[in-house]
PDB file of N, CA and C in Angstrom:
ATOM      1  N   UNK A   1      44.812  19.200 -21.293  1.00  0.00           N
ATOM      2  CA  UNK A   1      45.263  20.386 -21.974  1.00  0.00           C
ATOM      3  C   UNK A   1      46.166  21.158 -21.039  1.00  0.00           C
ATOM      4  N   UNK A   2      46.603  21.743 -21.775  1.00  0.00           N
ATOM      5  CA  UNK A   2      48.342  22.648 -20.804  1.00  0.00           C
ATOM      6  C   UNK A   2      48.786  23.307 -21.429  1.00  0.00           C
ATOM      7  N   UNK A   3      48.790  24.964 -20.944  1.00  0.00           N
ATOM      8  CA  UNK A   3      49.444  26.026 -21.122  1.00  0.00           C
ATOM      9  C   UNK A   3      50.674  26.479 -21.237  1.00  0.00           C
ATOM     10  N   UNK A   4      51.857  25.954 -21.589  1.00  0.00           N
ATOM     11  CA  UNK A   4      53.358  26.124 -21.601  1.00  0.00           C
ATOM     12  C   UNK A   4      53.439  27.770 -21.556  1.00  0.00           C
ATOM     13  N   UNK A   5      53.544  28.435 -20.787  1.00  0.00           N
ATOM     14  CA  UNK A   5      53.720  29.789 -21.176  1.00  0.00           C
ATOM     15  C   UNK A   5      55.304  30.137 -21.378  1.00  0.00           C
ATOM     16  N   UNK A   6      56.206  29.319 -21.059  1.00  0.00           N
ATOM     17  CA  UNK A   6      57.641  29.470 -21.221  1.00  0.00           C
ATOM     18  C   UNK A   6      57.539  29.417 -22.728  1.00  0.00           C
ATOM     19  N   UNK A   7      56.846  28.874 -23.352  1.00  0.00           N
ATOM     20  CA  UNK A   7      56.632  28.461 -24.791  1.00  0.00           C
ATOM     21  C   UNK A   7      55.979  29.397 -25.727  1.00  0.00           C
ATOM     22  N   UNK A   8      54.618  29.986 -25.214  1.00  0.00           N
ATOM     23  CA  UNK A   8      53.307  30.105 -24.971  1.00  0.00           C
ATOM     24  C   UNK A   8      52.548  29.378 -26.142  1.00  0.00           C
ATOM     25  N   UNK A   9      52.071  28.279 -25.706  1.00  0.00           N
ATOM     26  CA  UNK A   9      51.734  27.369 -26.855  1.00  0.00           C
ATOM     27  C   UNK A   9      50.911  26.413 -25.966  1.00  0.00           C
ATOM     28  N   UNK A  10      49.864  25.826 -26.312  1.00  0.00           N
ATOM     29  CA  UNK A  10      48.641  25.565 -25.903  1.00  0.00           C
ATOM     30  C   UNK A  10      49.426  23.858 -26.591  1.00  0.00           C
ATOM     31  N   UNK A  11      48.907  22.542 -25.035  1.00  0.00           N
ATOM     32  CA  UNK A  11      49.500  21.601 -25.578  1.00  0.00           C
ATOM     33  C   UNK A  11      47.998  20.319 -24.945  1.00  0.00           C
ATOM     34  N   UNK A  12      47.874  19.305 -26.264  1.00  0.00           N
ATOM     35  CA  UNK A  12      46.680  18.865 -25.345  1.00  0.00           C
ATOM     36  C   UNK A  12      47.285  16.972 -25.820  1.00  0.00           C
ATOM     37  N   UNK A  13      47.181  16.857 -24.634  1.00  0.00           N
ATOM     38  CA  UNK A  13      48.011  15.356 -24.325  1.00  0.00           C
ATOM     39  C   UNK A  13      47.153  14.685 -23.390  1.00  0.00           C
ATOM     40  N   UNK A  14      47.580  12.861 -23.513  1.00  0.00           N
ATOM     41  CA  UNK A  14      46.529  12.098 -23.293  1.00  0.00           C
ATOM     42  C   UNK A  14      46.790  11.959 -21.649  1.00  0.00           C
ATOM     43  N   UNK A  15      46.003  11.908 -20.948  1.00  0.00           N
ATOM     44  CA  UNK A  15      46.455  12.007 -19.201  1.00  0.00           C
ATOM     45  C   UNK A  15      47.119  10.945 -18.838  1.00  0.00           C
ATOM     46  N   UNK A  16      46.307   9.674 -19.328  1.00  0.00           N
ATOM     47  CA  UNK A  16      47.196   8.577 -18.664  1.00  0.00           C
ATOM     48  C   UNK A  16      49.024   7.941 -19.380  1.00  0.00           C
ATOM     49  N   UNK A  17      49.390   7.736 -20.620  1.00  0.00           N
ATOM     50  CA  UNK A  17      50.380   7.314 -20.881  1.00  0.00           C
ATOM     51  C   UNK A  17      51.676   8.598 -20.948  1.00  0.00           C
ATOM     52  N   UNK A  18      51.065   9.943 -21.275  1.00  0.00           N
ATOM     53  CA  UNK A  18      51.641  10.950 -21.159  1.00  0.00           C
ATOM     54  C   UNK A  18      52.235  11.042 -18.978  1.00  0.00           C
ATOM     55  N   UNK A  19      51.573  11.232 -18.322  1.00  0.00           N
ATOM     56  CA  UNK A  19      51.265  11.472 -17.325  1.00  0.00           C
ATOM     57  C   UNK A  19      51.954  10.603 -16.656  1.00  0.00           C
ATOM     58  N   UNK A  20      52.171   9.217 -16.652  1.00  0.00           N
ATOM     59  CA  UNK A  20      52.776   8.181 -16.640  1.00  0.00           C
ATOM     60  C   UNK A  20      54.268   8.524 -16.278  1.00  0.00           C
ATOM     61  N   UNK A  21      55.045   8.571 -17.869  1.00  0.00           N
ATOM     62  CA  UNK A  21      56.181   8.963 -18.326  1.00  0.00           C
ATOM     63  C   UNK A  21      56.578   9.560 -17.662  1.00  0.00           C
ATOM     64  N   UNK A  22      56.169  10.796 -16.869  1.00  0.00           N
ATOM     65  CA  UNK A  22      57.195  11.950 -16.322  1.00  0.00           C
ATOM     66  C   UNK A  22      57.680  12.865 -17.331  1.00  0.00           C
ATOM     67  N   UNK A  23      57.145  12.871 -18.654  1.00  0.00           N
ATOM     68  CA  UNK A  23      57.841  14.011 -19.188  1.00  0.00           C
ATOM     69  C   UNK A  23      57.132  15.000 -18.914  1.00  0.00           C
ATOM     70  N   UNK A  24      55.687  14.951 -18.964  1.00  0.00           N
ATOM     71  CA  UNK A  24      54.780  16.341 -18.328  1.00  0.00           C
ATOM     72  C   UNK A  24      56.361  16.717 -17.180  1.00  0.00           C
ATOM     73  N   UNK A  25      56.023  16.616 -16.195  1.00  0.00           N
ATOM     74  CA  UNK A  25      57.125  17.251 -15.315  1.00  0.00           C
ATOM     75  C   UNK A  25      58.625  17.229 -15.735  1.00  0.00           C
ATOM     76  N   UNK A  26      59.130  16.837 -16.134  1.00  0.00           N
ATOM     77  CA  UNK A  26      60.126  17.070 -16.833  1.00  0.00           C
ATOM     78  C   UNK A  26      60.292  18.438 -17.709  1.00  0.00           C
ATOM     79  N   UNK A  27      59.112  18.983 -18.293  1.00  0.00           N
ATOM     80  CA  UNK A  27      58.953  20.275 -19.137  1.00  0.00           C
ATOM     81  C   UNK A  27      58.689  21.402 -18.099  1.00  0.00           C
ATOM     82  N   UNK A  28      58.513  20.513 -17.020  1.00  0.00           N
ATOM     83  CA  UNK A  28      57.726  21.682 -15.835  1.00  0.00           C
ATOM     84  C   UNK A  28      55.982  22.439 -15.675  1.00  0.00           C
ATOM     85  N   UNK A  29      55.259  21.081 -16.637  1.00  0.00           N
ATOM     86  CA  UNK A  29      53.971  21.351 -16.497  1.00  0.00           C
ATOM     87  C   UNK A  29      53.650  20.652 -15.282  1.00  0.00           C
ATOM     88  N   UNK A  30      52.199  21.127 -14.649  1.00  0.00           N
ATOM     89  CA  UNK A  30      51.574  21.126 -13.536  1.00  0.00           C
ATOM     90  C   UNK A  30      50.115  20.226 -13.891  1.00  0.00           C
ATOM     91  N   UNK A  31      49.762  19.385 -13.843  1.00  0.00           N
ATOM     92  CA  UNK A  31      49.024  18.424 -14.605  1.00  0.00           C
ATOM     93  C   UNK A  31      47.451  18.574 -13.682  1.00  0.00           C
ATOM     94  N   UNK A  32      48.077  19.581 -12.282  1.00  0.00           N
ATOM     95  CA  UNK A  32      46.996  19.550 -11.466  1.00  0.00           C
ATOM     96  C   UNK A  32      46.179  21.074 -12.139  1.00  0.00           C
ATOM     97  N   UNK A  33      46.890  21.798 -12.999  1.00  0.00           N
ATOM     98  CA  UNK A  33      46.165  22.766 -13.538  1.00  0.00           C
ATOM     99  C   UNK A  33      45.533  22.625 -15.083  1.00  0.00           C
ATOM    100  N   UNK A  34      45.336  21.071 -15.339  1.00  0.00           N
ATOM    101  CA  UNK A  34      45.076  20.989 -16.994  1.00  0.00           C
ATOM    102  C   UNK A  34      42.981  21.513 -16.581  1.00  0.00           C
ATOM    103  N   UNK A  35      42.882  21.500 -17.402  1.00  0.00           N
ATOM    104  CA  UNK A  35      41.248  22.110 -17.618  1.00  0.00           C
ATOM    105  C   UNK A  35      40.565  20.849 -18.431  1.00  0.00           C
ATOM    106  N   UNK A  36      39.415  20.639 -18.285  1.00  0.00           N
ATOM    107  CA  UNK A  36      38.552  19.922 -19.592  1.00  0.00           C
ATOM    108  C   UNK A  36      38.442  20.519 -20.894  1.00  0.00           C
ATOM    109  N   UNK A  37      38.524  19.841 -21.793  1.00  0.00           N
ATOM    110  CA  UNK A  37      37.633  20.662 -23.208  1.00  0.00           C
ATOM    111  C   UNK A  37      36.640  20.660 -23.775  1.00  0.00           C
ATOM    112  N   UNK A  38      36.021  19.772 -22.936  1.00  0.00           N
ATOM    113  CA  UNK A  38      33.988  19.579 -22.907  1.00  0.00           C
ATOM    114  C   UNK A  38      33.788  19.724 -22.074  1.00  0.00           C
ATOM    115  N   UNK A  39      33.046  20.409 -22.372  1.00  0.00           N
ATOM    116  CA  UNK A  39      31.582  20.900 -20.684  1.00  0.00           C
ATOM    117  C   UNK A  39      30.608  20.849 -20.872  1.00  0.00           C
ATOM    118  N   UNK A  40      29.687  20.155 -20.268  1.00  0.00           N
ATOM    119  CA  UNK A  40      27.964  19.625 -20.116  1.00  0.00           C
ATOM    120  C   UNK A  40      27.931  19.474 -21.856  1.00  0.00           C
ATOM    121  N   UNK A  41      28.302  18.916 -22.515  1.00  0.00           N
ATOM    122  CA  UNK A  41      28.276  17.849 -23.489  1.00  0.00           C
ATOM    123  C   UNK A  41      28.693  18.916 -25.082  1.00  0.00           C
ATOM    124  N   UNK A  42      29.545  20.554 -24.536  1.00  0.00           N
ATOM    125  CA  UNK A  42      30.305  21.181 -25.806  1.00  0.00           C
ATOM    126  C   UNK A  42      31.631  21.533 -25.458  1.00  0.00           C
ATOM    127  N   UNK A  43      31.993  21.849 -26.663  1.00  0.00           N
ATOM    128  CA  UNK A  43      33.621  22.521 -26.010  1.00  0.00           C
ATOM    129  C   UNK A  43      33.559  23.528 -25.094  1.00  0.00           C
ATOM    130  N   UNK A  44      34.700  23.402 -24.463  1.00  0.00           N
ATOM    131  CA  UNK A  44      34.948  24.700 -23.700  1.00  0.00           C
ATOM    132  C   UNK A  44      34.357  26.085 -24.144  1.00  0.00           C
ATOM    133  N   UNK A  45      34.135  26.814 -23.166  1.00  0.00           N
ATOM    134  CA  UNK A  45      33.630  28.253 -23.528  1.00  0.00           C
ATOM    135  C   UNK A  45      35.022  29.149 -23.842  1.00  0.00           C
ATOM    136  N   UNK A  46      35.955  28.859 -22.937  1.00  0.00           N
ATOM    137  CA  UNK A  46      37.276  29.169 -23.002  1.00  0.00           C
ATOM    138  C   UNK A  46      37.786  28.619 -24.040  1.00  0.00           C
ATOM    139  N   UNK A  47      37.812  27.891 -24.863  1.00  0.00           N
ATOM    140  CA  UNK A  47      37.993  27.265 -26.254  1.00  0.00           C
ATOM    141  C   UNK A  47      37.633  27.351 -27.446  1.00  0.00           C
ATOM    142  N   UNK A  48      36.640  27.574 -27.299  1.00  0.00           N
ATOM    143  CA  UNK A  48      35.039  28.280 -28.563  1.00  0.00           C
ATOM    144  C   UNK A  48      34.370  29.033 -28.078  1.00  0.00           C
ATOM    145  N   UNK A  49      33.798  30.449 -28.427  1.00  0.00           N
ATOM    146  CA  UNK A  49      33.136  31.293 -28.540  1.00  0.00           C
ATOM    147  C   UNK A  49      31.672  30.294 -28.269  1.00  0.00           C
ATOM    148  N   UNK A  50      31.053  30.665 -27.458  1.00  0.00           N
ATOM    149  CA  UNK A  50      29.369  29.841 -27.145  1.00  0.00           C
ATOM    150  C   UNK A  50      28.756  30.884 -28.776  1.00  0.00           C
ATOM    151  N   UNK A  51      27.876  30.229 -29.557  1.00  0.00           N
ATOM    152  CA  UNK A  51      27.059  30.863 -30.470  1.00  0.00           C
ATOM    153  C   UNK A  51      26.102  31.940 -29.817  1.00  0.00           C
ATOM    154  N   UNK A  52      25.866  33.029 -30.439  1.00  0.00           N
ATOM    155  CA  UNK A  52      24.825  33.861 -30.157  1.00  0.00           C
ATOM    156  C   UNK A  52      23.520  33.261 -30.300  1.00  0.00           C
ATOM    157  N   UNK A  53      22.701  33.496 -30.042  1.00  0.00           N
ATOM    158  CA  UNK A  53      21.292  33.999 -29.874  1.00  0.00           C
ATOM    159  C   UNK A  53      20.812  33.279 -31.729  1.00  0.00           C
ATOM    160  N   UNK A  54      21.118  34.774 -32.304  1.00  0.00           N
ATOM    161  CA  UNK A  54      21.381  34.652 -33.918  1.00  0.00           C
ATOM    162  C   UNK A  54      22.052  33.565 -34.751  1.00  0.00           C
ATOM    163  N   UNK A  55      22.866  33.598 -34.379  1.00  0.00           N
ATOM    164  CA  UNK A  55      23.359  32.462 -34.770  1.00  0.00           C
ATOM    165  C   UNK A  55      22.861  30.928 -34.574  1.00  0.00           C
ATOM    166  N   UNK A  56      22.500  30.511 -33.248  1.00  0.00           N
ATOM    167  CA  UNK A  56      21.854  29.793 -32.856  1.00  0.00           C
ATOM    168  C   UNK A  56      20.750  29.274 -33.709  1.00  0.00           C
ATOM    169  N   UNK A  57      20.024  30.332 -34.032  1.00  0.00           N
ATOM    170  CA  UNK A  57      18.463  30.170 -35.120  1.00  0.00           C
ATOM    171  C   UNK A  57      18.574  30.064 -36.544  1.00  0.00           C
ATOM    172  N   UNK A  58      19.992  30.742 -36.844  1.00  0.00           N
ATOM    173  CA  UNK A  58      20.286  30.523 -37.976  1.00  0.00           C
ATOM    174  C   UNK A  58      21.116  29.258 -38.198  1.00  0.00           C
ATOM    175  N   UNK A  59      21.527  28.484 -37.362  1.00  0.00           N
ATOM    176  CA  UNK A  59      22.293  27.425 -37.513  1.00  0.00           C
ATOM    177  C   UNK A  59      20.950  25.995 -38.428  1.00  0.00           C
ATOM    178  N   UNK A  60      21.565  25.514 -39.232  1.00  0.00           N
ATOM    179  CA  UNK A  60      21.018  24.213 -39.892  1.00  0.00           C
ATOM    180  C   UNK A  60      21.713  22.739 -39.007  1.00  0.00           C
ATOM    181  N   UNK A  61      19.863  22.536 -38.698  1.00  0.00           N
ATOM    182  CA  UNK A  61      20.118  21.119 -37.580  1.00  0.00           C
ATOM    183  C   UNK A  61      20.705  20.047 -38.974  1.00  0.00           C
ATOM    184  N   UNK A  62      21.559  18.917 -38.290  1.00  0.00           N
ATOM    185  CA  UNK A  62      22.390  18.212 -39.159  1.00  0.00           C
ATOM    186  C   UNK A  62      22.185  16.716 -38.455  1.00  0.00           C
ATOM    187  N   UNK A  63      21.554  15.687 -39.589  1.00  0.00           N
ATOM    188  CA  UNK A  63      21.261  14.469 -38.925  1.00  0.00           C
ATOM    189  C   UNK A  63      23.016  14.093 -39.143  1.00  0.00           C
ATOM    190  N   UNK A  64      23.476  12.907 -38.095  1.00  0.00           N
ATOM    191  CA  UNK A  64      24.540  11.967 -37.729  1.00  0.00           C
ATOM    192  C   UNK A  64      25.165  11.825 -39.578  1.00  0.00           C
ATOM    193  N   UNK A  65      24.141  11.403 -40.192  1.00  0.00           N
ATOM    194  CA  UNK A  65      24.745  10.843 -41.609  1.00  0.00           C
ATOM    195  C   UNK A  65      25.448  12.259 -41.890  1.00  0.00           C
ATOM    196  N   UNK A  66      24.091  13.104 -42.331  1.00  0.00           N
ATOM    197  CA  UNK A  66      24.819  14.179 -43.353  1.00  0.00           C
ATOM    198  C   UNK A  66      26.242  14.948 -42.360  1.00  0.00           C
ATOM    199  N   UNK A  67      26.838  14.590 -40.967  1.00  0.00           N
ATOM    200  CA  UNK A  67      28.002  15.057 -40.456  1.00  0.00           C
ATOM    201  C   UNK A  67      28.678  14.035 -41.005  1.00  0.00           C
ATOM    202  N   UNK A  68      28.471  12.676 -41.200  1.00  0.00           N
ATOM    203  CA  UNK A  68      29.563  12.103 -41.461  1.00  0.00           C
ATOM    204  C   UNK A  68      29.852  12.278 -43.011  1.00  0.00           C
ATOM    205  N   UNK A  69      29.139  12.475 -43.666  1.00  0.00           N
ATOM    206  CA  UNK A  69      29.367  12.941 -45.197  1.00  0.00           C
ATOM    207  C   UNK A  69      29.915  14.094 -45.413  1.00  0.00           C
ATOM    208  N   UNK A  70      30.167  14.721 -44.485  1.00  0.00           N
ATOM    209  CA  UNK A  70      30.450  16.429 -44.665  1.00  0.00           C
ATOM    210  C   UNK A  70      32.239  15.752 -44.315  1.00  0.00           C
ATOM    211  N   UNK A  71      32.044  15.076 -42.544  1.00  0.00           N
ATOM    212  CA  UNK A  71      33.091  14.927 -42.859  1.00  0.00           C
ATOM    213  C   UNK A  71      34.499  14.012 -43.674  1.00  0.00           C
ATOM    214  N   UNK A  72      33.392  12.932 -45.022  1.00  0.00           N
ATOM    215  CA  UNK A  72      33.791  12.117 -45.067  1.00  0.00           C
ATOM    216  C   UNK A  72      34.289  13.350 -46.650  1.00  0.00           C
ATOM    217  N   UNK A  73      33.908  14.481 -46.525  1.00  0.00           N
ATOM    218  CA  UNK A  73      33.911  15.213 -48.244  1.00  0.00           C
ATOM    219  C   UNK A  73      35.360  16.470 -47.471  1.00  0.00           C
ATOM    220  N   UNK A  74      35.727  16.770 -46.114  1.00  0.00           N
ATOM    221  CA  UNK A  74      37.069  16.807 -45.736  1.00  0.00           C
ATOM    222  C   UNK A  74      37.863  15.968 -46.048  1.00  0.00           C
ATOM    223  N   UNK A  75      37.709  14.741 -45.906  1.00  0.00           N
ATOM    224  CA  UNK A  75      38.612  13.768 -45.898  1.00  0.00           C
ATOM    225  C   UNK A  75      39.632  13.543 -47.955  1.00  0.00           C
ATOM    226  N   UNK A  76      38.362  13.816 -47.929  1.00  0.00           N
ATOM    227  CA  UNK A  76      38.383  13.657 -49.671  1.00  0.00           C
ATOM    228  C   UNK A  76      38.614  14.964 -50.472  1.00  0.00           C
ATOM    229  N   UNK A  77      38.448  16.521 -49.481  1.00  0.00           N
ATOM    230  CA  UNK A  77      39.335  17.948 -50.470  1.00  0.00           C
ATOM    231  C   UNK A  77      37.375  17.890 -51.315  1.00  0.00           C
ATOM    232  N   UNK A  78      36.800  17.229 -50.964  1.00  0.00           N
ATOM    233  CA  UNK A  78      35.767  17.835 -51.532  1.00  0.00           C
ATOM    234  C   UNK A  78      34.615  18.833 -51.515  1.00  0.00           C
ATOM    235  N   UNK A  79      34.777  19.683 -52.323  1.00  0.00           N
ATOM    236  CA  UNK A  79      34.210  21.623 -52.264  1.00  0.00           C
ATOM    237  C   UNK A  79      32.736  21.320 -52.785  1.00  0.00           C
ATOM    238  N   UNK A  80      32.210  20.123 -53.346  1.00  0.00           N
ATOM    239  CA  UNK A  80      30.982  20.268 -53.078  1.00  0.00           C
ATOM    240  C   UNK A  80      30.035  19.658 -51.954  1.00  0.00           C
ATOM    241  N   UNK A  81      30.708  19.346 -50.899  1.00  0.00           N
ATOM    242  CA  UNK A  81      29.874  18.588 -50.456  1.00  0.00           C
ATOM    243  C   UNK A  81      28.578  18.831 -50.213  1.00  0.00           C
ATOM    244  N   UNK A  82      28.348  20.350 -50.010  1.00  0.00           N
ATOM    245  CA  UNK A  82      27.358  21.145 -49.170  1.00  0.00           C
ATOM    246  C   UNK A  82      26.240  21.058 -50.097  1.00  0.00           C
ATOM    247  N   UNK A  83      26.640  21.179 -51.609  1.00  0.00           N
ATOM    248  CA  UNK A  83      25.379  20.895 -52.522  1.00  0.00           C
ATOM    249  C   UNK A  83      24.878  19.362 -52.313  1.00  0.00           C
ATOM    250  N   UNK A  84      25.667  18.492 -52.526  1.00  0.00           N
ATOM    251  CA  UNK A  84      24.993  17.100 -51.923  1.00  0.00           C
ATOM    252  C   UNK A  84      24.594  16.562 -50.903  1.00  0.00           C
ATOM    253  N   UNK A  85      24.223  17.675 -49.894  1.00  0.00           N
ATOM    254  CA  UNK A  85      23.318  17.348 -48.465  1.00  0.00           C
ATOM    255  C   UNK A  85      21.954  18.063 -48.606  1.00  0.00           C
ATOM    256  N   UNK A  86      21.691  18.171 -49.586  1.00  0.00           N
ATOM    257  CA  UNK A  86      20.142  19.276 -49.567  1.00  0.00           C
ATOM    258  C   UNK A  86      19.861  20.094 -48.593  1.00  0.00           C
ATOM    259  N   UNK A  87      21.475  21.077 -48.687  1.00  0.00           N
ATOM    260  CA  UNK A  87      20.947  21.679 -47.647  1.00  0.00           C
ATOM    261  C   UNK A  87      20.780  23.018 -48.206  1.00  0.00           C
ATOM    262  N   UNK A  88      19.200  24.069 -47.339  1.00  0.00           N
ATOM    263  CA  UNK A  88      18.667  25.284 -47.464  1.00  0.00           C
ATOM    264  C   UNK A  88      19.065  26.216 -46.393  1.00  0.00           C
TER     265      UNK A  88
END
């Protein structure tokens, strides 16, 4: 990930075939200042807001399937999905 501030536009590119090329430097990015976007196994804190407390307890745990159905009902523009996961 890389900060263009000449730009100011947030740019997230793959390290090795990008990096390679020389166009990173060519734009005048610094590849020694890119950041991670996972940390100890979530996104960045600098990236996403960490959940509260509240939120946290109110969040609904989600088995592997019903994420991939949620995201297989993105894929598809579909507005019900949420009724067809039984979820309370």
């Amino acid at each position: 990930m890389l900060v263009s501030e000449a730009q100011g536009v947030v740019v997230i590119v793959c390290r090795d075939r990008c990096h390679a090329s020389g166009v990173l430097e060519e734009n005048g990015w610094n590849s020694s200042e890119w950041q991670p976007l996972i940390e100890n196994k979530a996104l960045a804190s600098w990236l996403v807001r960490p959940l509260t407390n509240a939120e946290r307890a109110n969040a609904i745990p989600l088995s592997r399937e019903q994420i991939e159905q949620i995201e297989e009902g993105w894929t598809n523009k579909d507005q019900q999905i949420h009724t067809d996961l039984d979820l309370q």
